[in-house]
PDB file of N, CA and C in Angstrom:
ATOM      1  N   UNK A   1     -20.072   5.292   6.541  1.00  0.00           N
ATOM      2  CA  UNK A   1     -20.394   4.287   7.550  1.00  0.00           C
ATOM      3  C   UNK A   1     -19.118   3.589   7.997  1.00  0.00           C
ATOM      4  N   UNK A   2     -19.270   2.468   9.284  1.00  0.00           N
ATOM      5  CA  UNK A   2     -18.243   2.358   9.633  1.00  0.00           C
ATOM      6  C   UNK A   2     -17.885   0.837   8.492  1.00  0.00           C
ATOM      7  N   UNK A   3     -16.098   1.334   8.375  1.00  0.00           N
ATOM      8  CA  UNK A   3     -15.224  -0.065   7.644  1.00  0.00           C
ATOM      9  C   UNK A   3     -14.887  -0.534   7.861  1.00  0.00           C
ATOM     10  N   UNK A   4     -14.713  -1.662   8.101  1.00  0.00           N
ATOM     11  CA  UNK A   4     -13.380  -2.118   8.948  1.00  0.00           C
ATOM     12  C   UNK A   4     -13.133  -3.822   7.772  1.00  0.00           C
ATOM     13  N   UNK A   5     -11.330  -3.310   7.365  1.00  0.00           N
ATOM     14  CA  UNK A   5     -10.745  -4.448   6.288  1.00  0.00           C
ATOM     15  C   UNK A   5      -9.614  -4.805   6.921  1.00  0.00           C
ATOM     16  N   UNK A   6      -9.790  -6.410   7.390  1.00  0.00           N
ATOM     17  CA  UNK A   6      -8.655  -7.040   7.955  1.00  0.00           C
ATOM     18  C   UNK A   6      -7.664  -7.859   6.835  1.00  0.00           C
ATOM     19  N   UNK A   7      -6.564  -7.809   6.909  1.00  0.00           N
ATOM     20  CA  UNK A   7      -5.688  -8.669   6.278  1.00  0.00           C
ATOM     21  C   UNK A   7      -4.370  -9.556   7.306  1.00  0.00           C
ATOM     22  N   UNK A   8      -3.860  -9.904   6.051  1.00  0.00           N
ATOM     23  CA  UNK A   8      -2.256 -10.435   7.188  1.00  0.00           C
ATOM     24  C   UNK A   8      -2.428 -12.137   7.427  1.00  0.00           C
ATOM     25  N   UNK A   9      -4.008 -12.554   7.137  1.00  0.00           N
ATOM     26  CA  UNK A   9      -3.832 -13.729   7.631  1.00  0.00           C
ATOM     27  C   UNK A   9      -3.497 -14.968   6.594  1.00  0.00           C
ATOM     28  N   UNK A  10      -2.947 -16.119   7.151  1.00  0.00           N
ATOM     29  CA  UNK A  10      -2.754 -17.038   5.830  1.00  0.00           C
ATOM     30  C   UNK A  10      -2.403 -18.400   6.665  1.00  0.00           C
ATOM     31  N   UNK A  11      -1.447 -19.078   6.232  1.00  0.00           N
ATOM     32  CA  UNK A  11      -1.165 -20.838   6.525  1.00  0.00           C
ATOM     33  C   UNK A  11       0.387 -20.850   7.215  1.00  0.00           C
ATOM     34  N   UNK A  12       0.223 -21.301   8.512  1.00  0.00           N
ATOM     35  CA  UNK A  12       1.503 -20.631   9.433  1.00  0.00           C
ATOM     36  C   UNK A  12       1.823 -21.974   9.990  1.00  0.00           C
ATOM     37  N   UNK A  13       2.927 -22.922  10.474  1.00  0.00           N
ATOM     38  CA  UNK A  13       3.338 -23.689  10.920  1.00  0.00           C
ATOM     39  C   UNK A  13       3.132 -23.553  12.523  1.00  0.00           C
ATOM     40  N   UNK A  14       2.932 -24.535  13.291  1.00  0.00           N
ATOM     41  CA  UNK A  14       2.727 -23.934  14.434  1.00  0.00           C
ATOM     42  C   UNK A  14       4.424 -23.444  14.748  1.00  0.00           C
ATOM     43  N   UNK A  15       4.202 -22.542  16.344  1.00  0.00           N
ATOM     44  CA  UNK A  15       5.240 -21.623  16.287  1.00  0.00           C
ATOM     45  C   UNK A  15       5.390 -20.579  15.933  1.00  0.00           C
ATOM     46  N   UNK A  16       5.014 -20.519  14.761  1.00  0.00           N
ATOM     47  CA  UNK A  16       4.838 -19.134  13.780  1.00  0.00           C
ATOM     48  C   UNK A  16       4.223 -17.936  14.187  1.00  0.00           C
ATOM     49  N   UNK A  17       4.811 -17.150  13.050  1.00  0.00           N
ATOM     50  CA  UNK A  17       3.896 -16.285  13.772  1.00  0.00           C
ATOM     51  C   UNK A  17       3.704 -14.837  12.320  1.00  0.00           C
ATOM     52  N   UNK A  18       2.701 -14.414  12.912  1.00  0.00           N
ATOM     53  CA  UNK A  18       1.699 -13.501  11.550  1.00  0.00           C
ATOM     54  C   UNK A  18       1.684 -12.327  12.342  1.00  0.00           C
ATOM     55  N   UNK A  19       0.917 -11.116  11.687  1.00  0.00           N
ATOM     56  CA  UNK A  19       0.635  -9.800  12.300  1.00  0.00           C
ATOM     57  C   UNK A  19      -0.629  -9.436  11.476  1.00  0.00           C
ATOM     58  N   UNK A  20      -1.780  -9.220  11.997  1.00  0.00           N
ATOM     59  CA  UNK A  20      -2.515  -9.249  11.268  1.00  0.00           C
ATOM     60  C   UNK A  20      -3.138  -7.343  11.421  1.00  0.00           C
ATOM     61  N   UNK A  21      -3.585  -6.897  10.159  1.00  0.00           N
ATOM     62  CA  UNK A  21      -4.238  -5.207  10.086  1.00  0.00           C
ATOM     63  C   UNK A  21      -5.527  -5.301   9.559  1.00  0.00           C
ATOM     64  N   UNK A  22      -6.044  -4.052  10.135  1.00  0.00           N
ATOM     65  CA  UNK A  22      -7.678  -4.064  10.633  1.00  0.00           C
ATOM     66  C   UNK A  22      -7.393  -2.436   9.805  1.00  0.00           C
ATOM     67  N   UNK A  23      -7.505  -1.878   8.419  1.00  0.00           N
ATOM     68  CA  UNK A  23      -7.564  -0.573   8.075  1.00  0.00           C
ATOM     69  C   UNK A  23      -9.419  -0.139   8.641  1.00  0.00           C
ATOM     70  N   UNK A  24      -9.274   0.916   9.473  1.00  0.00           N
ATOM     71  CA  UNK A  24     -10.758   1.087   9.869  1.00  0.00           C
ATOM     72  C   UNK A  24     -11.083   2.756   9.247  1.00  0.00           C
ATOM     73  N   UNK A  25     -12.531   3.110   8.746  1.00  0.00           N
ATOM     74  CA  UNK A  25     -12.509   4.123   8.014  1.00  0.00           C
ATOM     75  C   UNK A  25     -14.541   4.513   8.320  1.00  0.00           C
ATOM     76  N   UNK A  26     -14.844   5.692   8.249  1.00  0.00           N
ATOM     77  CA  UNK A  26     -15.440   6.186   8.473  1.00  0.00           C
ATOM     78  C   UNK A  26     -16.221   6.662  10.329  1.00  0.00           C
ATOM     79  N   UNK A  27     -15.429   6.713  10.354  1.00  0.00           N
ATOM     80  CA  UNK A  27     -15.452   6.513  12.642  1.00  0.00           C
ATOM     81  C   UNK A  27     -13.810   7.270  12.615  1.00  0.00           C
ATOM     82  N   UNK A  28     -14.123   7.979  13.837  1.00  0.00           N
ATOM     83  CA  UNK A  28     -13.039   8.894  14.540  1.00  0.00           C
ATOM     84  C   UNK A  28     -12.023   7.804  15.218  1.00  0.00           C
ATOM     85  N   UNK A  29     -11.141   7.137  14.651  1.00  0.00           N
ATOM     86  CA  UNK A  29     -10.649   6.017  14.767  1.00  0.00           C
ATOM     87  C   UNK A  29      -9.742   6.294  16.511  1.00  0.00           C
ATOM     88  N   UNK A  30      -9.185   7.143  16.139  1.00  0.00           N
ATOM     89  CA  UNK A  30      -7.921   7.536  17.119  1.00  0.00           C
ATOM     90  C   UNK A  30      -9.245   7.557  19.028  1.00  0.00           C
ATOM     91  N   UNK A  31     -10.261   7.663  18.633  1.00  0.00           N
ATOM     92  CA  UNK A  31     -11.425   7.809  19.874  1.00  0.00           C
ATOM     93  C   UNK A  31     -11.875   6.831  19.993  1.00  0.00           C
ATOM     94  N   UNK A  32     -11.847   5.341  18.789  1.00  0.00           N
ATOM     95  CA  UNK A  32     -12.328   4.407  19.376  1.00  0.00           C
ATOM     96  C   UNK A  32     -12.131   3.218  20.506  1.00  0.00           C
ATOM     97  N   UNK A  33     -12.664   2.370  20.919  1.00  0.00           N
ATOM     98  CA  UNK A  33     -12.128   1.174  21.568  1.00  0.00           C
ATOM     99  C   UNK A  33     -12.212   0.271  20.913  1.00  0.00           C
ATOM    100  N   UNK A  34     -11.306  -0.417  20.146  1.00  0.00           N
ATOM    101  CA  UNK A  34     -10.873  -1.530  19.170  1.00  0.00           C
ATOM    102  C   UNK A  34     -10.485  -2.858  19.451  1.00  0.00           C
ATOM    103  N   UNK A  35     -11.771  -3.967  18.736  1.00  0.00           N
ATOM    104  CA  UNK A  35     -11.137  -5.136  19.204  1.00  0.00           C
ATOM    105  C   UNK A  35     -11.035  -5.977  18.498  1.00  0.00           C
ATOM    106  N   UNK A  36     -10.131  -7.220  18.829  1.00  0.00           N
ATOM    107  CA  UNK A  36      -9.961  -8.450  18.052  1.00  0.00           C
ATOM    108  C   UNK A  36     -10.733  -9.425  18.713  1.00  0.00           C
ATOM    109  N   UNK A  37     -11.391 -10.186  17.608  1.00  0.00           N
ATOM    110  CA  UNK A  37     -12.276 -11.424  18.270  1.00  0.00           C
ATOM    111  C   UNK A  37     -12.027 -12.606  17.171  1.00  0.00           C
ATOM    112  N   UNK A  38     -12.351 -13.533  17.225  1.00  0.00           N
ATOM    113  CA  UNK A  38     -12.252 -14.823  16.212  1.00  0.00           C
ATOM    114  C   UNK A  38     -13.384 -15.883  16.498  1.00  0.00           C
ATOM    115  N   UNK A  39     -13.525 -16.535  14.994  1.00  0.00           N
ATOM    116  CA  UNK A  39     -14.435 -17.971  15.389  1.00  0.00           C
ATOM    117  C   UNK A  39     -13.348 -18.887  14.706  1.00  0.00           C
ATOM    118  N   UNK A  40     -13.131 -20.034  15.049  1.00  0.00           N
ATOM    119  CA  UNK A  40     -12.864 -20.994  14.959  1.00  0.00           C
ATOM    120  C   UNK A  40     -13.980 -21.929  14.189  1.00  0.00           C
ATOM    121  N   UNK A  41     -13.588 -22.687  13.670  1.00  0.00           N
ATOM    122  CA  UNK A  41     -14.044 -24.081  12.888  1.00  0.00           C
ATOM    123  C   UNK A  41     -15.326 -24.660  13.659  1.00  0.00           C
ATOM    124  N   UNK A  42     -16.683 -23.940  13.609  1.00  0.00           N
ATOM    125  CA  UNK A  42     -17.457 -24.959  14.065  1.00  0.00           C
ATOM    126  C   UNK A  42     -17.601 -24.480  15.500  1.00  0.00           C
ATOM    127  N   UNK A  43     -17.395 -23.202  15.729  1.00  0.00           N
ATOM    128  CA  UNK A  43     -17.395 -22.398  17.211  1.00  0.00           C
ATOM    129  C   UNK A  43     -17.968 -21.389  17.328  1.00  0.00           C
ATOM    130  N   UNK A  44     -18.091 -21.040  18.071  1.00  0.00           N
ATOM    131  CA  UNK A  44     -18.768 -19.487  18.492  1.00  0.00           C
ATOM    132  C   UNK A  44     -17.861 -18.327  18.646  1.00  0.00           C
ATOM    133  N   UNK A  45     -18.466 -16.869  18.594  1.00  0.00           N
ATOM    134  CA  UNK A  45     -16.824 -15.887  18.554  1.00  0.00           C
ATOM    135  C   UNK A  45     -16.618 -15.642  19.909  1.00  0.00           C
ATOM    136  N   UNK A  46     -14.989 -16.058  19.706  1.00  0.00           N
ATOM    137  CA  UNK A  46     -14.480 -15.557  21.082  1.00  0.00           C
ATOM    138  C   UNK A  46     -13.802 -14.525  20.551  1.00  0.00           C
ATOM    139  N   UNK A  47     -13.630 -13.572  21.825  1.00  0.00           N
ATOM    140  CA  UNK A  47     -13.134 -11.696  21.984  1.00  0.00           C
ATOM    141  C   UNK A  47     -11.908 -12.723  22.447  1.00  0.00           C
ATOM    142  N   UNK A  48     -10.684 -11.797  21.714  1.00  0.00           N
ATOM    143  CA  UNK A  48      -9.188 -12.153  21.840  1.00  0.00           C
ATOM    144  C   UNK A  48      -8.287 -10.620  22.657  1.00  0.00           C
ATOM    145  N   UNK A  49      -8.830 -10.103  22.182  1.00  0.00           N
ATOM    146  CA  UNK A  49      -8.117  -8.823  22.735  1.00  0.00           C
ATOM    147  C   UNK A  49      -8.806  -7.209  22.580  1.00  0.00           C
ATOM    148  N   UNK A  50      -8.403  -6.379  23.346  1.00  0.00           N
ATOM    149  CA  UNK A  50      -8.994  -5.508  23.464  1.00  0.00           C
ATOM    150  C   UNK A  50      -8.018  -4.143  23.258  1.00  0.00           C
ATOM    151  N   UNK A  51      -8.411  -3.074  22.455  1.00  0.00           N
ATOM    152  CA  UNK A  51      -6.937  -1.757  22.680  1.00  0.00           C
ATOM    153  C   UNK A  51      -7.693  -0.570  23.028  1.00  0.00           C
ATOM    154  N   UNK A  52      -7.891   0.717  24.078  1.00  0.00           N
ATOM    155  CA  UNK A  52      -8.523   1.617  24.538  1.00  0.00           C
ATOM    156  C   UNK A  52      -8.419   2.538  23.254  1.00  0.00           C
ATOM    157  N   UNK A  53      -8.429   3.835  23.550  1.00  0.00           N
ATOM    158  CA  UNK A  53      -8.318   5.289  22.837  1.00  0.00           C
ATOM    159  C   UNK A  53      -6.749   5.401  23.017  1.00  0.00           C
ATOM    160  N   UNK A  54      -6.389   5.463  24.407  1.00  0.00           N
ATOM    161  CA  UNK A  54      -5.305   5.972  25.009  1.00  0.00           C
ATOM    162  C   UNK A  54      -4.204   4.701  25.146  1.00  0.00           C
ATOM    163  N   UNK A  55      -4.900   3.782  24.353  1.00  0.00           N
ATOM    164  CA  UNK A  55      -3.846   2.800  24.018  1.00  0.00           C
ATOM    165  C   UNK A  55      -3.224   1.772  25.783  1.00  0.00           C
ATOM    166  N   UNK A  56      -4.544   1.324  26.495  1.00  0.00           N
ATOM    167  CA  UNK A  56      -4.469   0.448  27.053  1.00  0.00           C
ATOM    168  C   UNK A  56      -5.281  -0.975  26.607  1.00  0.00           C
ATOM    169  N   UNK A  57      -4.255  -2.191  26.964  1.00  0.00           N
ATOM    170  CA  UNK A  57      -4.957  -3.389  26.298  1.00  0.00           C
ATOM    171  C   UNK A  57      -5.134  -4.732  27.544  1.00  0.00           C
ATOM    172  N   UNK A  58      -6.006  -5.453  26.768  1.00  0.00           N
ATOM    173  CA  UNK A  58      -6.296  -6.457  27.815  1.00  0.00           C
ATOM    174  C   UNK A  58      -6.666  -7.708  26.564  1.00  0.00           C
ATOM    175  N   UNK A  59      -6.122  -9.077  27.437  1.00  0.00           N
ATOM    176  CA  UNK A  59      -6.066 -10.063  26.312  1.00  0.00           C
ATOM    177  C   UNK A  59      -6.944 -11.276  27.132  1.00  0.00           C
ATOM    178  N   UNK A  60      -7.462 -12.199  26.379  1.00  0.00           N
ATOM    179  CA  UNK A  60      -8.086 -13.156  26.534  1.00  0.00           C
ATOM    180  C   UNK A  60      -6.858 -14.124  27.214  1.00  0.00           C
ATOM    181  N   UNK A  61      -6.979 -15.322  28.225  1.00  0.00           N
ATOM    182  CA  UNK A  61      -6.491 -15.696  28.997  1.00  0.00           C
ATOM    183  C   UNK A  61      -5.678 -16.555  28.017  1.00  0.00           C
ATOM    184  N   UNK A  62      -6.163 -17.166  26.992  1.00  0.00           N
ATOM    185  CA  UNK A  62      -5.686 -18.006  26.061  1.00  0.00           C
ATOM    186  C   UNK A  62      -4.225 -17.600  24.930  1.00  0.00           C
ATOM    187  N   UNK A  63      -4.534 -15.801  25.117  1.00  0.00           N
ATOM    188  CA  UNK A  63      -3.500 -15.496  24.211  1.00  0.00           C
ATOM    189  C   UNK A  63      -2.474 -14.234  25.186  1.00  0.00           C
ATOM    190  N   UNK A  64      -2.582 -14.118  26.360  1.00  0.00           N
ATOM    191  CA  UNK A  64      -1.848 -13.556  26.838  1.00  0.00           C
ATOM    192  C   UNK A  64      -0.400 -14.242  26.988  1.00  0.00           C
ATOM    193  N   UNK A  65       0.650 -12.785  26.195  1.00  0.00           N
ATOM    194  CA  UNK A  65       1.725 -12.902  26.378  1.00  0.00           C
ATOM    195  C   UNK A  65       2.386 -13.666  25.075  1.00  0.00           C
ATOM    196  N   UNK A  66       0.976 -13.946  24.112  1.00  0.00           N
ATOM    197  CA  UNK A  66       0.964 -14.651  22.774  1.00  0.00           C
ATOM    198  C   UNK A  66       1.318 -13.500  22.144  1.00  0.00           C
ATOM    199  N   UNK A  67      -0.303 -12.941  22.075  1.00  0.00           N
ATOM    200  CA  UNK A  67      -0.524 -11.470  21.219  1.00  0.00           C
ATOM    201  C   UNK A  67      -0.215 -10.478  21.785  1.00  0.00           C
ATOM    202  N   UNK A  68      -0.171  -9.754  20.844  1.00  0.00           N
ATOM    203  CA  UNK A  68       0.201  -7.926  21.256  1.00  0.00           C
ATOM    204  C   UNK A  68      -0.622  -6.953  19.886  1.00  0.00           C
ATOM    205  N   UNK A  69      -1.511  -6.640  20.349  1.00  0.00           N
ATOM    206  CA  UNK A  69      -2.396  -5.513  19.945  1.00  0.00           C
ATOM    207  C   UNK A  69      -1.942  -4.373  20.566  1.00  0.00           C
ATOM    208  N   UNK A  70      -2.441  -3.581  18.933  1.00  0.00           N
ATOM    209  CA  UNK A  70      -1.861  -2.384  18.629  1.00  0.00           C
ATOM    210  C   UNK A  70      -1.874  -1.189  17.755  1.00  0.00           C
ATOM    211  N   UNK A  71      -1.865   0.209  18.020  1.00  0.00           N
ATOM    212  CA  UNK A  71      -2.891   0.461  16.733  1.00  0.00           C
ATOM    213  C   UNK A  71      -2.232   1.796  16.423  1.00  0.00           C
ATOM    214  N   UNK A  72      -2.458   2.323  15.318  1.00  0.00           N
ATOM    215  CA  UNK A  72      -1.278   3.530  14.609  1.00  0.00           C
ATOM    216  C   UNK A  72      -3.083   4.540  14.037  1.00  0.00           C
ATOM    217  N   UNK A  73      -2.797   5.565  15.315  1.00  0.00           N
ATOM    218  CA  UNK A  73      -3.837   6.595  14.963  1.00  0.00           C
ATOM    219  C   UNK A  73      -3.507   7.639  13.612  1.00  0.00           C
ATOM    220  N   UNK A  74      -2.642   7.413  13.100  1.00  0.00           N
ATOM    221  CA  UNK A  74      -2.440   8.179  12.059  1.00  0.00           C
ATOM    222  C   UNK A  74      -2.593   7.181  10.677  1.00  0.00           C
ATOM    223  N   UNK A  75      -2.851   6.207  10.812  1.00  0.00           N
ATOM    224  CA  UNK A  75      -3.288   5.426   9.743  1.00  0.00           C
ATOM    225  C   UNK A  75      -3.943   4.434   9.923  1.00  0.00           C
ATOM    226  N   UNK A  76      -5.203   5.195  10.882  1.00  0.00           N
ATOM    227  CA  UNK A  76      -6.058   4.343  11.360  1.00  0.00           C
ATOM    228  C   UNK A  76      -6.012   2.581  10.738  1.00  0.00           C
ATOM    229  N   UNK A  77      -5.514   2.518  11.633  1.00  0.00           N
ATOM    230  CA  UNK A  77      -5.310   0.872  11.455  1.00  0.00           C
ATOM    231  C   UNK A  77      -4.766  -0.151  13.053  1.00  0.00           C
ATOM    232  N   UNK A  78      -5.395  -0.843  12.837  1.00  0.00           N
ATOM    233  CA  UNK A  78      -5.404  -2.088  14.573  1.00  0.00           C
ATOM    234  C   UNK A  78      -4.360  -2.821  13.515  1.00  0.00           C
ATOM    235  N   UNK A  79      -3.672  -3.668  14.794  1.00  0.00           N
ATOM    236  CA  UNK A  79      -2.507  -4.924  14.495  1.00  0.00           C
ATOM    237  C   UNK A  79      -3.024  -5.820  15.751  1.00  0.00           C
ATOM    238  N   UNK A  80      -2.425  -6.899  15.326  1.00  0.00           N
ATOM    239  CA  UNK A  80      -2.540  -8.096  16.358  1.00  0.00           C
ATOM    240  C   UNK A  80      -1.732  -9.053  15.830  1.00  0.00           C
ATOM    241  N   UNK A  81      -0.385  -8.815  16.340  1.00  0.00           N
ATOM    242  CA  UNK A  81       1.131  -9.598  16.687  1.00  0.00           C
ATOM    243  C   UNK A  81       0.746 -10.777  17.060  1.00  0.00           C
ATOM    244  N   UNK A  82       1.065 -11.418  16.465  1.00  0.00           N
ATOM    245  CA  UNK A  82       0.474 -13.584  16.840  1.00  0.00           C
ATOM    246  C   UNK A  82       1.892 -14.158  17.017  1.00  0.00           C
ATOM    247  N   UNK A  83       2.629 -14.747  18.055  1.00  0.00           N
ATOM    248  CA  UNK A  83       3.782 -15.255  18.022  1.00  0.00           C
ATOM    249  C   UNK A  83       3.178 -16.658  18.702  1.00  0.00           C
ATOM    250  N   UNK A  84       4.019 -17.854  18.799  1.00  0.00           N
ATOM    251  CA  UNK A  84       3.796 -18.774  19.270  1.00  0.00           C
ATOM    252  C   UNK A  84       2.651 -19.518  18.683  1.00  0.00           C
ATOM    253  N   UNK A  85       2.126 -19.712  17.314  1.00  0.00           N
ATOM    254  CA  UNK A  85       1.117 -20.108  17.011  1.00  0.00           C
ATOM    255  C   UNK A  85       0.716 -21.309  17.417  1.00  0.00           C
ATOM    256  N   UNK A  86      -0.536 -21.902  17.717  1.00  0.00           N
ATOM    257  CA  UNK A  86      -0.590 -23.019  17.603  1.00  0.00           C
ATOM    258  C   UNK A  86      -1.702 -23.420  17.324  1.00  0.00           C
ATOM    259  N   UNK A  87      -2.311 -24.953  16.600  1.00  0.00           N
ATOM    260  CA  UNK A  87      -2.992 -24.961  15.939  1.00  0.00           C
ATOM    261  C   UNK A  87      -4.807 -24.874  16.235  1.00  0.00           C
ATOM    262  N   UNK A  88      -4.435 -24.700  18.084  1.00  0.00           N
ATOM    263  CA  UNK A  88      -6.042 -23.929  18.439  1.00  0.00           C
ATOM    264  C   UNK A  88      -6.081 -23.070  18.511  1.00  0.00           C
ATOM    265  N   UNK A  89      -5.467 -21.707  17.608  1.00  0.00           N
ATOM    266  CA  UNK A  89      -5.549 -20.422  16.873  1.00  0.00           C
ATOM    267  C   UNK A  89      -6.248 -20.503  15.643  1.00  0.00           C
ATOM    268  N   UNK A  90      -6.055 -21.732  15.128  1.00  0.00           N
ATOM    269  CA  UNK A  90      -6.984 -22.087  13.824  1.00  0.00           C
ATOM    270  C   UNK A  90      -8.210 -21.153  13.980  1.00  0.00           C
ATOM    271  N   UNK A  91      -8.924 -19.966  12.976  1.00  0.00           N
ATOM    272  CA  UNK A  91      -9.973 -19.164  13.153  1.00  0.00           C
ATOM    273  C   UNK A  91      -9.697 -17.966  12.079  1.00  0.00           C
ATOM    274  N   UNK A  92     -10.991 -17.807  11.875  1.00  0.00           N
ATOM    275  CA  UNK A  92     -11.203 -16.470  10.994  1.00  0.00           C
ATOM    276  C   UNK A  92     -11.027 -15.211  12.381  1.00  0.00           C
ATOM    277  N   UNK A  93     -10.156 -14.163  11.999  1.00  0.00           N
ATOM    278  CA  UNK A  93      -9.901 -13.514  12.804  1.00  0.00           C
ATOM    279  C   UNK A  93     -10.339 -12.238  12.415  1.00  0.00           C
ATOM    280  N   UNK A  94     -11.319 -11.472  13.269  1.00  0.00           N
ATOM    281  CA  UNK A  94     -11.879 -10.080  12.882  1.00  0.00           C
ATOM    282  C   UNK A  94     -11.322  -8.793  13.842  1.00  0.00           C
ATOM    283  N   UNK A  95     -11.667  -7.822  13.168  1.00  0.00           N
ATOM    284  CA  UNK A  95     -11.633  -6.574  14.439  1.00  0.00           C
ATOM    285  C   UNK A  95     -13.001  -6.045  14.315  1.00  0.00           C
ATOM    286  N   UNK A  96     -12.980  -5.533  15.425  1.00  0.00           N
ATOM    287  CA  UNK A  96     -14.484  -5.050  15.688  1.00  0.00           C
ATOM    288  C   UNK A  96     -14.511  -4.060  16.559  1.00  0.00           C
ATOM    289  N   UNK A  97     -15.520  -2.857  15.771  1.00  0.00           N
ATOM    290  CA  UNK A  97     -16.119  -1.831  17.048  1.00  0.00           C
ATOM    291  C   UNK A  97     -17.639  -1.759  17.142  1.00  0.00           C
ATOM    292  N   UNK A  98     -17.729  -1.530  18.451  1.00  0.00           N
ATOM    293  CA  UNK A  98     -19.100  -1.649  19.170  1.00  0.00           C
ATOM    294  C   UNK A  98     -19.901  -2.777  17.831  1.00  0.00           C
ATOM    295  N   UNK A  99     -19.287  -3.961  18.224  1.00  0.00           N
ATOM    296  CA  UNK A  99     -20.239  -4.873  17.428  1.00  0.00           C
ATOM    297  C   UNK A  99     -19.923  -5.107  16.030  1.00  0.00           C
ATOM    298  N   UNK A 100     -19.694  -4.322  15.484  1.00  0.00           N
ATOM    299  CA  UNK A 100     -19.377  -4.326  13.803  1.00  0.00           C
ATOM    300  C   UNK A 100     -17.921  -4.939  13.857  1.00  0.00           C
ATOM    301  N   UNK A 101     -18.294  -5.820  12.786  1.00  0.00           N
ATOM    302  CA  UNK A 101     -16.538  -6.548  12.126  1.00  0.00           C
ATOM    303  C   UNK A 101     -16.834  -6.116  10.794  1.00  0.00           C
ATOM    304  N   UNK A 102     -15.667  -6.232  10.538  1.00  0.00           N
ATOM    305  CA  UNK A 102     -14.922  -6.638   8.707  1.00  0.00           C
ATOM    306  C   UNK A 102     -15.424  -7.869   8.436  1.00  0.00           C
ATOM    307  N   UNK A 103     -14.770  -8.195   7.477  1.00  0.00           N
ATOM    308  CA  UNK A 103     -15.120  -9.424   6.426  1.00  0.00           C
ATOM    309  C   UNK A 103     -14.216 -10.861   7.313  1.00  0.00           C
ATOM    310  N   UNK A 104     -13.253 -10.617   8.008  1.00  0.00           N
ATOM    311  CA  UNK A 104     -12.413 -11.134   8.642  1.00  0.00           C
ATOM    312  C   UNK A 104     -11.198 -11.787   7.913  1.00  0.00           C
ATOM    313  N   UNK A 105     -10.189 -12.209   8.683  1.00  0.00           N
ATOM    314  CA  UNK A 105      -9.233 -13.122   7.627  1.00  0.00           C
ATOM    315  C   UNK A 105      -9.042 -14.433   8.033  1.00  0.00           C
ATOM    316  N   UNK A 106      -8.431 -14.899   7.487  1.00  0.00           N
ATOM    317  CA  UNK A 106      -8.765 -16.627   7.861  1.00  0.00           C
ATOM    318  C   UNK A 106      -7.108 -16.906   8.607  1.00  0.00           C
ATOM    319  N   UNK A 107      -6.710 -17.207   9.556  1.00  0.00           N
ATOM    320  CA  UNK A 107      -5.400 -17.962  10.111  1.00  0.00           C
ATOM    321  C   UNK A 107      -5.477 -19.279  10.349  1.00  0.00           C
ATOM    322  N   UNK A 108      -4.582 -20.134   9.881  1.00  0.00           N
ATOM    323  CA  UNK A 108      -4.504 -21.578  10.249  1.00  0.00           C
ATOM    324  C   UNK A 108      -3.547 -21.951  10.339  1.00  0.00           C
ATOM    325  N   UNK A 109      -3.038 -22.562  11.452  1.00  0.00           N
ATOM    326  CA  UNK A 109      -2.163 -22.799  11.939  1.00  0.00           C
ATOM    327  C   UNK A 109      -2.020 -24.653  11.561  1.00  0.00           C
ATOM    328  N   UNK A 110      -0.742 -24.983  11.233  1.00  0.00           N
ATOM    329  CA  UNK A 110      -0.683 -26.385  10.704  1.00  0.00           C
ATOM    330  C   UNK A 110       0.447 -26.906  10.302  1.00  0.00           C
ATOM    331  N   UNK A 111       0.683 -28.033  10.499  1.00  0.00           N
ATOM    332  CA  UNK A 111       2.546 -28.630   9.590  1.00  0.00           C
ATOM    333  C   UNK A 111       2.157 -29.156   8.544  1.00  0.00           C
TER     334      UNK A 111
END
């Protein structure tokens, strides 16, 4: 069935910046469309970014030019490059296909 185990995330100063991995396993990974989404503290999930098959991406208005999603078909695994943190990034951050997430990881951004 499908897996999907995110890591990378932890306690970042704003500014900062993390890279977070999505190892995904039982699904033809290199064929999927892979995404990053997050909830925040007391929020609903917002979709952060998006990566095709053929490796085209599209980002939420909030993190464009922030993030950079990205994904290595030979070890099936998604990234999502976080530069510029700041502390309304605060959120458990997941990847997800067609609907299904991981367990997610937690990022918080803070001095």
């Amino acid at each position: 069935q499908v897996q999907l185990v995110e890591s990378g995330g932890g306690l970042v100063q704003p500014g900062g910046s993390l890279r977070l991995s999505c190892v995904a396993s039982g699904f033809i990974f290199s064929n999927a469309r892979m995404s990053w989404v997050r909830q925040a503290p007391g929020k609903g999930l917002e979709w952060v970014s998006i990566v095709g098959s053929g490796g085209s991406t599209e980002y939420a208005g909030s993190v464009k030019g922030l993030f950079t999603v990205s994904r290595d078909n030979a070890k099936n695994t998604l990234y999502l490059q976080m530069n510029s943190l700041k502390p309304e990034d605060t959120a458990v951050y997941y990847c997800a296909k067609d609907g299904r997430r991981g367990q997610g990881t937690q990022v918080t951004v803070s001095s």
